[in-house]
Protein backbone atom coordinates (compact mmCIF):
# COMPACT_ATOMS: atom_id res chain seq x y z
CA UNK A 1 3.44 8.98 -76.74
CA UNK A 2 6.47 6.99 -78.27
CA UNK A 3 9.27 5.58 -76.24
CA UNK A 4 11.80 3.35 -78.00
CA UNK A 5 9.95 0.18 -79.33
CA UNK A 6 6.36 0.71 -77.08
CA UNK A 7 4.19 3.90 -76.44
CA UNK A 8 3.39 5.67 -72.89
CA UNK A 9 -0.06 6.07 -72.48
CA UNK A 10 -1.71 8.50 -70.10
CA UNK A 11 -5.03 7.25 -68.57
CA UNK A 12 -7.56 10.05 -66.72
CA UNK A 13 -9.61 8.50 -64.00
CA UNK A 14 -9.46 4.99 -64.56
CA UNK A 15 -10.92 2.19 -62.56
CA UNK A 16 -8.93 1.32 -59.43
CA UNK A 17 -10.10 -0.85 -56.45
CA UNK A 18 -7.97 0.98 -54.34
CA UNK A 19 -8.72 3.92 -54.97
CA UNK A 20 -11.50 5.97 -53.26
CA UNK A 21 -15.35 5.58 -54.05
CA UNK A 22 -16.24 8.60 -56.58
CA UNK A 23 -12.30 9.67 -56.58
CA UNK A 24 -10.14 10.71 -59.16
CA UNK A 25 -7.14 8.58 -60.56
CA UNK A 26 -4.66 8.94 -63.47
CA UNK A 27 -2.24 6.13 -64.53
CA UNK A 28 0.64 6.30 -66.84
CA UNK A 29 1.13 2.91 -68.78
CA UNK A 30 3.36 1.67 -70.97
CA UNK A 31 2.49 -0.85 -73.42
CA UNK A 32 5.39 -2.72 -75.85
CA UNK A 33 4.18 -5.42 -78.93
CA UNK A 34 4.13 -9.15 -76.91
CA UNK A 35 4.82 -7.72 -73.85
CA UNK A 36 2.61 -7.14 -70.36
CA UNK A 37 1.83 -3.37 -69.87
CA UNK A 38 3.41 -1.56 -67.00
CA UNK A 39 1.68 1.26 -64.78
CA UNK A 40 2.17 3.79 -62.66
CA UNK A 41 -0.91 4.40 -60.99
CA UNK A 42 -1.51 7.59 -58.99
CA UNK A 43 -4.81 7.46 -56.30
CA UNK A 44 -6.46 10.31 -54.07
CA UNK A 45 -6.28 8.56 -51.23
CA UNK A 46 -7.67 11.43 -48.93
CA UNK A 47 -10.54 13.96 -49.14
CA UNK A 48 -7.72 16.73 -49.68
CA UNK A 49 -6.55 15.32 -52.58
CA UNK A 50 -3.52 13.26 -51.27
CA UNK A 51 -2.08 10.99 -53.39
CA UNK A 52 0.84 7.92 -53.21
CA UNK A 53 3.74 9.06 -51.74
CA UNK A 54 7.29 8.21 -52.79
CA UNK A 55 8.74 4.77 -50.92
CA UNK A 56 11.60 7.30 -50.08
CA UNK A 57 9.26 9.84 -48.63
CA UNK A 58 7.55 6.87 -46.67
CA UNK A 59 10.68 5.15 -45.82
CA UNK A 60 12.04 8.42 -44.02
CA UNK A 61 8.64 8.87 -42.14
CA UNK A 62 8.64 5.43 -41.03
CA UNK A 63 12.59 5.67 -39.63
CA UNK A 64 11.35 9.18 -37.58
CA UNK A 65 8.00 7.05 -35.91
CA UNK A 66 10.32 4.26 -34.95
CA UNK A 67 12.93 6.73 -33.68
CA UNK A 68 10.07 8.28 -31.57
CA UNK A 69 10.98 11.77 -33.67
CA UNK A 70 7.68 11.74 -35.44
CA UNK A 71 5.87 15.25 -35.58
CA UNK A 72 7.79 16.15 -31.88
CA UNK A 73 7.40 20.08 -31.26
CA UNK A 74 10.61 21.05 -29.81
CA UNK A 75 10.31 23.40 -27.19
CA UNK A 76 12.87 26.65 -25.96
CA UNK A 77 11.57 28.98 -23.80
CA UNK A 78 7.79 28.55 -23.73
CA UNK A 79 5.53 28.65 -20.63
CA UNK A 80 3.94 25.43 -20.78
CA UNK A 81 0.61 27.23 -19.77
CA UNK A 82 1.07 28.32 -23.06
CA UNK A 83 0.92 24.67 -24.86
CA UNK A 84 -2.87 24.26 -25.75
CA UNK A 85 -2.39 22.22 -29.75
CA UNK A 86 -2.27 18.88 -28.61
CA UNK A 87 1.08 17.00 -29.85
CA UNK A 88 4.35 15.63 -28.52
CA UNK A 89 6.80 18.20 -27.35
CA UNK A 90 10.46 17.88 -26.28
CA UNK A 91 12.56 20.28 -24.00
CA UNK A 92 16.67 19.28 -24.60
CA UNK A 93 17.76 21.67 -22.06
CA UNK A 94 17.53 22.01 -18.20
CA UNK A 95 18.05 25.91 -18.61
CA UNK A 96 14.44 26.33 -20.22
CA UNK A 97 12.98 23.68 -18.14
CA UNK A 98 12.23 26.26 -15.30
CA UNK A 99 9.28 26.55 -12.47
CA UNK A 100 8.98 30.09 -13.46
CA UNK A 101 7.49 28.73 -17.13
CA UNK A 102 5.60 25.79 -15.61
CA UNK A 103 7.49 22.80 -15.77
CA UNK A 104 7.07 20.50 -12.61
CA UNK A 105 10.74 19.57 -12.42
CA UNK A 106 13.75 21.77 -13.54
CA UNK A 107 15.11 18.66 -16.47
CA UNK A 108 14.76 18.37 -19.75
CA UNK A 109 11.91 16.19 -21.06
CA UNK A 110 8.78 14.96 -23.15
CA UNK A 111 5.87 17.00 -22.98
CA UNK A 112 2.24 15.21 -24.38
CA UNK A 113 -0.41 17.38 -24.50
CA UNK A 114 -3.73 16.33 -24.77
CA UNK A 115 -7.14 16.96 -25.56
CA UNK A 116 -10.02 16.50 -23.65
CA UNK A 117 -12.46 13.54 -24.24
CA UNK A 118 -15.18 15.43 -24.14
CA UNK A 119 -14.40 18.61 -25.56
CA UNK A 120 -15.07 18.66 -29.35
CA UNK A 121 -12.44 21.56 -29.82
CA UNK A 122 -9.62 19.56 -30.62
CA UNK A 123 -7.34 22.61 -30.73
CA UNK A 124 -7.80 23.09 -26.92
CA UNK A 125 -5.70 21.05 -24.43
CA UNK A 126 -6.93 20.00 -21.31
CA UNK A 127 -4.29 17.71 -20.00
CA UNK A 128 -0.54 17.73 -19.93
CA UNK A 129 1.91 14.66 -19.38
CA UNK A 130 6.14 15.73 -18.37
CA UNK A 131 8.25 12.73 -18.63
CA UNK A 132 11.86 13.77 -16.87
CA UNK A 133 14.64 12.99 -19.38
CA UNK A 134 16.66 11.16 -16.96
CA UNK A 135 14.04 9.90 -14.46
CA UNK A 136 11.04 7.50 -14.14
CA UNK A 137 9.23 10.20 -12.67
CA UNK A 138 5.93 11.18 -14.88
CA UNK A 139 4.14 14.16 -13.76
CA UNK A 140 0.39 15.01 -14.79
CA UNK A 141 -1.90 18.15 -14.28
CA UNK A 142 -5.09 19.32 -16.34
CA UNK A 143 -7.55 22.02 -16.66
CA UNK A 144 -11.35 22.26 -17.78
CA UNK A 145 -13.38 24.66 -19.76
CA UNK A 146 -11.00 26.89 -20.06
CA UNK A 147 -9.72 27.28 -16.73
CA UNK A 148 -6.50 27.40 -14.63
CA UNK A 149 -4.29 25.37 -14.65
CA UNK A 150 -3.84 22.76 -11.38
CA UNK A 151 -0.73 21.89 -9.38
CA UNK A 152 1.56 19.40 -11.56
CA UNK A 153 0.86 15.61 -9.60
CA UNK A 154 3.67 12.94 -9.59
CA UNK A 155 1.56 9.61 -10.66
CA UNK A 156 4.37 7.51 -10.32
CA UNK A 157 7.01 6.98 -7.22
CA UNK A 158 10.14 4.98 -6.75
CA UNK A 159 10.28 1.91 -4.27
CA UNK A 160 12.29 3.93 -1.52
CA UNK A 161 9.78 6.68 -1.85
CA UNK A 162 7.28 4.16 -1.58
CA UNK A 163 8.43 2.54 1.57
CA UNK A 164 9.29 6.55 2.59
CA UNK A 165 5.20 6.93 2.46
CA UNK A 166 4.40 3.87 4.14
CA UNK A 167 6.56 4.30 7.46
CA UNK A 168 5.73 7.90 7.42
CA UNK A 169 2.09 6.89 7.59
CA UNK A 170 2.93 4.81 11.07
CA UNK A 171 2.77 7.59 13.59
CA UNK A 172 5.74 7.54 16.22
CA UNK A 173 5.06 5.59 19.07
CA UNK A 174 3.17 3.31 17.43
CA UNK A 175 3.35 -0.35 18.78
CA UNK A 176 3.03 -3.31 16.86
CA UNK A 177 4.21 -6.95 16.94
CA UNK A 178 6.73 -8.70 14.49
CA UNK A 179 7.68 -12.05 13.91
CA UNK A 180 11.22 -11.71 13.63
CA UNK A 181 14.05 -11.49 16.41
CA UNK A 182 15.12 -7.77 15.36
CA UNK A 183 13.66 -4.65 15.48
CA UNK A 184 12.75 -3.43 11.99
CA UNK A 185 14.40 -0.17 10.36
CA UNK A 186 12.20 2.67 12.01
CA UNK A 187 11.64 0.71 15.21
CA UNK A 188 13.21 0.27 18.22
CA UNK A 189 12.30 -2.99 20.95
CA UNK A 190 9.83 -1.81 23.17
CA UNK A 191 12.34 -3.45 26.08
CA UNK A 192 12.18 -0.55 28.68
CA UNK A 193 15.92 0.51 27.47
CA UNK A 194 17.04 4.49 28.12
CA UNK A 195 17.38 6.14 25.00
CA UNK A 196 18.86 9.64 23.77
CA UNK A 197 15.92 12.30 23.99
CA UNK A 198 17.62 13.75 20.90
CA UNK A 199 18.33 11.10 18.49
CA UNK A 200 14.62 10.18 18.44
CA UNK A 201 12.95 13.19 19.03
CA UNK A 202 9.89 12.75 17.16
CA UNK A 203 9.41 9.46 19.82
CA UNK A 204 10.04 11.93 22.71
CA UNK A 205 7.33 14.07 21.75
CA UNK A 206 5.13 11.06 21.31
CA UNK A 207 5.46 9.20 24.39
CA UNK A 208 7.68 11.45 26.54
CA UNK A 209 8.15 9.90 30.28
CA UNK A 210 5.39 8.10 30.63
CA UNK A 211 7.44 4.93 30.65
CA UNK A 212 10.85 6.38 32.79
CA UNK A 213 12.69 9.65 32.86
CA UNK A 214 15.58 7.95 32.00
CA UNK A 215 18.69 9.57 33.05
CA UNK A 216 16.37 13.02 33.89
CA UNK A 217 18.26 15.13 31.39
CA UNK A 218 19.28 13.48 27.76
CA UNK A 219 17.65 9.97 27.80
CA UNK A 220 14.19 8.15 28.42
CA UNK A 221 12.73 5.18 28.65
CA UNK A 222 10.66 2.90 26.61
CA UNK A 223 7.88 1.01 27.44
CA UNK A 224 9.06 -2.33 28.41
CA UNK A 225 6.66 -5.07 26.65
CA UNK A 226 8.85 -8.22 27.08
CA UNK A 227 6.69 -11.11 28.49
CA UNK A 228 3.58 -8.70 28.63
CA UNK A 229 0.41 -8.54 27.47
CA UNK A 230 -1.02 -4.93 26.43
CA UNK A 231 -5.31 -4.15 27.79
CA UNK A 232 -6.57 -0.87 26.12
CA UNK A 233 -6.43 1.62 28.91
CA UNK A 234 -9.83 2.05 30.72
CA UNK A 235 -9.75 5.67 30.53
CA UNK A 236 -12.64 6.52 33.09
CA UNK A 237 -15.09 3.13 31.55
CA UNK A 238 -14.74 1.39 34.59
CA UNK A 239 -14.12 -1.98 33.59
CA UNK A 240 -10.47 -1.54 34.69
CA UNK A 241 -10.96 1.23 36.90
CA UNK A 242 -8.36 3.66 38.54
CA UNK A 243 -5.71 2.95 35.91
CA UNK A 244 -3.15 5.16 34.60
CA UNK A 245 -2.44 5.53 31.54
CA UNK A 246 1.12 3.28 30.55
CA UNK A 247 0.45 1.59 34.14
CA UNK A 248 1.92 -2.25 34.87
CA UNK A 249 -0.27 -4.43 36.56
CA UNK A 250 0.59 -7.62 38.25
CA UNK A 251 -1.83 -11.23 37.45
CA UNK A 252 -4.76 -11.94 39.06
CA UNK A 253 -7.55 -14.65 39.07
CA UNK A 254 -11.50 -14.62 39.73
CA UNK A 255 -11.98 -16.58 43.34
CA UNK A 256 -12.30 -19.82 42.96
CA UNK A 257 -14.76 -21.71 45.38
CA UNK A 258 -15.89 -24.98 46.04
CA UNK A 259 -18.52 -26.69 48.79
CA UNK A 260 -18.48 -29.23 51.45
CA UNK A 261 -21.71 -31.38 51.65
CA UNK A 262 -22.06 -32.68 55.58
CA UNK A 263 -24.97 -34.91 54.10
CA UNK A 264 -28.06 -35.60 56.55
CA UNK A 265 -26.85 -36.93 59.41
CA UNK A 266 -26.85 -35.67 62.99
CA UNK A 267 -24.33 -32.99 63.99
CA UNK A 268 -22.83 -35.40 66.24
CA UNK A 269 -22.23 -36.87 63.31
CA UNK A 270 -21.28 -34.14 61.00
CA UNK A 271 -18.78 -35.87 58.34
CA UNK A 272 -20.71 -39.33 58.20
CA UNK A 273 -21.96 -38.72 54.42
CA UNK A 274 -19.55 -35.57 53.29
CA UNK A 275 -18.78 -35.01 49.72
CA UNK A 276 -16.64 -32.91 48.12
CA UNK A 277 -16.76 -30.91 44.69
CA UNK A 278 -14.67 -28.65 42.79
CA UNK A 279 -11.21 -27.43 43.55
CA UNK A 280 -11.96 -29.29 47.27
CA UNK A 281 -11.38 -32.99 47.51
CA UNK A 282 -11.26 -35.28 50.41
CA UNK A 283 -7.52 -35.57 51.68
CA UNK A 284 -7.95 -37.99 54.81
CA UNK A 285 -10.52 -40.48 55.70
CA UNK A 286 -10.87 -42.05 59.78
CA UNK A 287 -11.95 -44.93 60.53
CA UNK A 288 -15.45 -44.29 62.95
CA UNK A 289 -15.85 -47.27 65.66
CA UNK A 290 -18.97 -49.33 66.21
CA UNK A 291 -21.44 -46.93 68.63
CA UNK A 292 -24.28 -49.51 68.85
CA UNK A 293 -26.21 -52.09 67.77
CA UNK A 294 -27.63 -50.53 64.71
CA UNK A 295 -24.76 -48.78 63.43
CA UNK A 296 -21.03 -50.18 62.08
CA UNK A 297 -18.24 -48.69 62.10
CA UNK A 298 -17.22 -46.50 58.98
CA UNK A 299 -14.48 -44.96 57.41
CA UNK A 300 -15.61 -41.12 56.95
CA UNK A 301 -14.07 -38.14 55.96
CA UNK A 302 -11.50 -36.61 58.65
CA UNK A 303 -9.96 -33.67 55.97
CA UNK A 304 -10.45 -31.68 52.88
CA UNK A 305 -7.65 -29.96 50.42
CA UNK A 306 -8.25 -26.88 47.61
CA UNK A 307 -6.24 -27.49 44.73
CA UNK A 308 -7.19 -25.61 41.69
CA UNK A 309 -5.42 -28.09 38.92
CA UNK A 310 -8.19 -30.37 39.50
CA UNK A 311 -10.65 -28.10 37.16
CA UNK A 312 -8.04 -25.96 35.28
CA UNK A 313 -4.78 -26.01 33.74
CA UNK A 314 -2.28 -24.78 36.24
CA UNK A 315 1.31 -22.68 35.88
CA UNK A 316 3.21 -20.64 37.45
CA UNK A 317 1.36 -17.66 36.19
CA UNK A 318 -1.94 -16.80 34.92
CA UNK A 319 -2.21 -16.31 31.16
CA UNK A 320 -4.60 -17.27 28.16
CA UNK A 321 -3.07 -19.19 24.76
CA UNK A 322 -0.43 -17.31 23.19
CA UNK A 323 2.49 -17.11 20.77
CA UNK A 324 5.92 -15.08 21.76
CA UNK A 325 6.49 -12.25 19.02
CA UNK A 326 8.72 -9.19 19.32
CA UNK A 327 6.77 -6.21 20.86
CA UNK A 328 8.20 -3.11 19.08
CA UNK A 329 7.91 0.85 18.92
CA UNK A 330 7.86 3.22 16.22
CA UNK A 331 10.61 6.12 16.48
């Protein structure tokens, strides 16, 4: 076909690289004397019979992906039971976003429903993702074969929720040690103090008076761990028997013994050859006169002492190794 000094030229099914194998393709060239031919070329590029889009056409699709508004569903006033095509769906008002048509939170939002991974009908959700509009929050619930739906799940949770969960998992009157000087948030020193029956009653209903009544009518008393050391309670094993339960009890030691050897001799002569071992020791030594020909005089024991240093450390106290830490209760 003529055009000003050169000719279009329409081409049916020409061969293009990237095209598809066994496809069809047209191309419109244009062809001027001396000059290199131009083309429009125009490829299925799909089993449908898709060909090139416009750059415009593209351009606009692109802008939508990277403004996250590709192929998003908007919702009204759908259930989301009722959501089964997988796809991205968006609710832009609170007022739809009810518990009465399914939605886990009452906010606007993303919805992504998905298919299942093992179900080959692709048309059939099995999973559903709400993302808050205005929140972290993402909530998740899912259904199989066919079936009901289950309770929307939060999957994710904020640091003060977080730390909610963990000291909610410590049971009041819980005792545990912390190095640190101060009583953590959620615990109080377990120093013996009187405290209000009704500012910490979940600790009252815990540990009640075991440890003190307190004032007898608004207050009681904590256990008082400063300088202590806590043994399980025997509770009827025997190995610390007759002990109540929350019961102080003062130091003790094993007996300590040690033996006084007279040696051989005569009890006339009863502390000739003596030894001591042990805690005992010798304290005073007398000098024995000459009693006859065969025998001198000696120096032999006259005394003996017990002191306990002289095979173990010694204080003021009993106690094993230890390091000081604070000694606190859970409210």
């Amino acid at each position: 076909m003529p055009s000003g000094r050169g000719n279009w030229i329409f081409e049916a099914n020409p061969a293009a690289a990237e095209a598809v194998a066994d496809s069809i393709r047209i191309n419109f060239k244009f062809e001027e004397p001396g000059k290199k031919a131009k083309v429009l070329r125009f490829h299925q590029i799909g089993a449908a019979g898709e060909t090139v889009a416009y750059q415009s056409w593209v351009a606009a699709k692109a802008a939508e992906a990277a403004a996250g508004k590709a192929d998003t569903k908007k919702l009204t006033d759908e259930d989301l039971n009722s959501i089964t095509t997988p796809g991205l769906y968006g609710q832009a008002l609170n007022v739809h976003a009810t518990t009465e048509r399914n939605y886990p939170v009452q906010k606007a939002g993303s919805l992504l429903s998905l298919p299942s991974a093992y179900n080959s009908d692709t048309d059939m959700a099995s999973h559903q993702i709400y993302i808050p509009f205005d929140t972290d929050e993402i909530w998740r619930r899912g259904k199989r074969n066919g079936g009901r739906w289950t309770e929307w799940a939060k999957i994710t949770v904020s640091p003060a929720e977080l730390t909610a969960a963990v000291e909610s998992s410590v049971p009041s009157g819980a005792v545990m040690h912390f190095a640190m000087q101060s009583a953590p948030t959620g615990w109080l020193k377990a120093d013996g103090s009187a405290v209000s029956r009704t500012q910490y009653p979940a600790l009252f209903a815990a540990i009640g008076t075991t440890f003190g009544v307190g004032d007898g009518r608004t207050t009681f008393n904590l256990p008082d761990l400063r300088g202590e050391f806590v043994r399980g309670w025997d509770g009827g094993r025997n190995i610390d028997p007759g002990r109540a339960f929350g019961s102080a009890q003062g130091d003790a030691i094993r007996n300590i013994t040690g033996s006084i050897d007279t040696g051989s001799n005569n009890g006339h002569q009863l502390f000739d050859e003596a030894t001591a071992t042990g805690a005992l020791a010798i304290s005073r030594r007398q000098w024995k006169a000459w009693t006859s020909d065969t025998q001198d005089g000696r120096n032999n024991p006259a005394a003996f002492d017990f002191d306990a240093s002289r095979v173990v450390p010694t204080a003021p106290e009993n106690r094993p190794r230890n390091i000081a830490l604070l000694a606190c209760i859970k409210i």
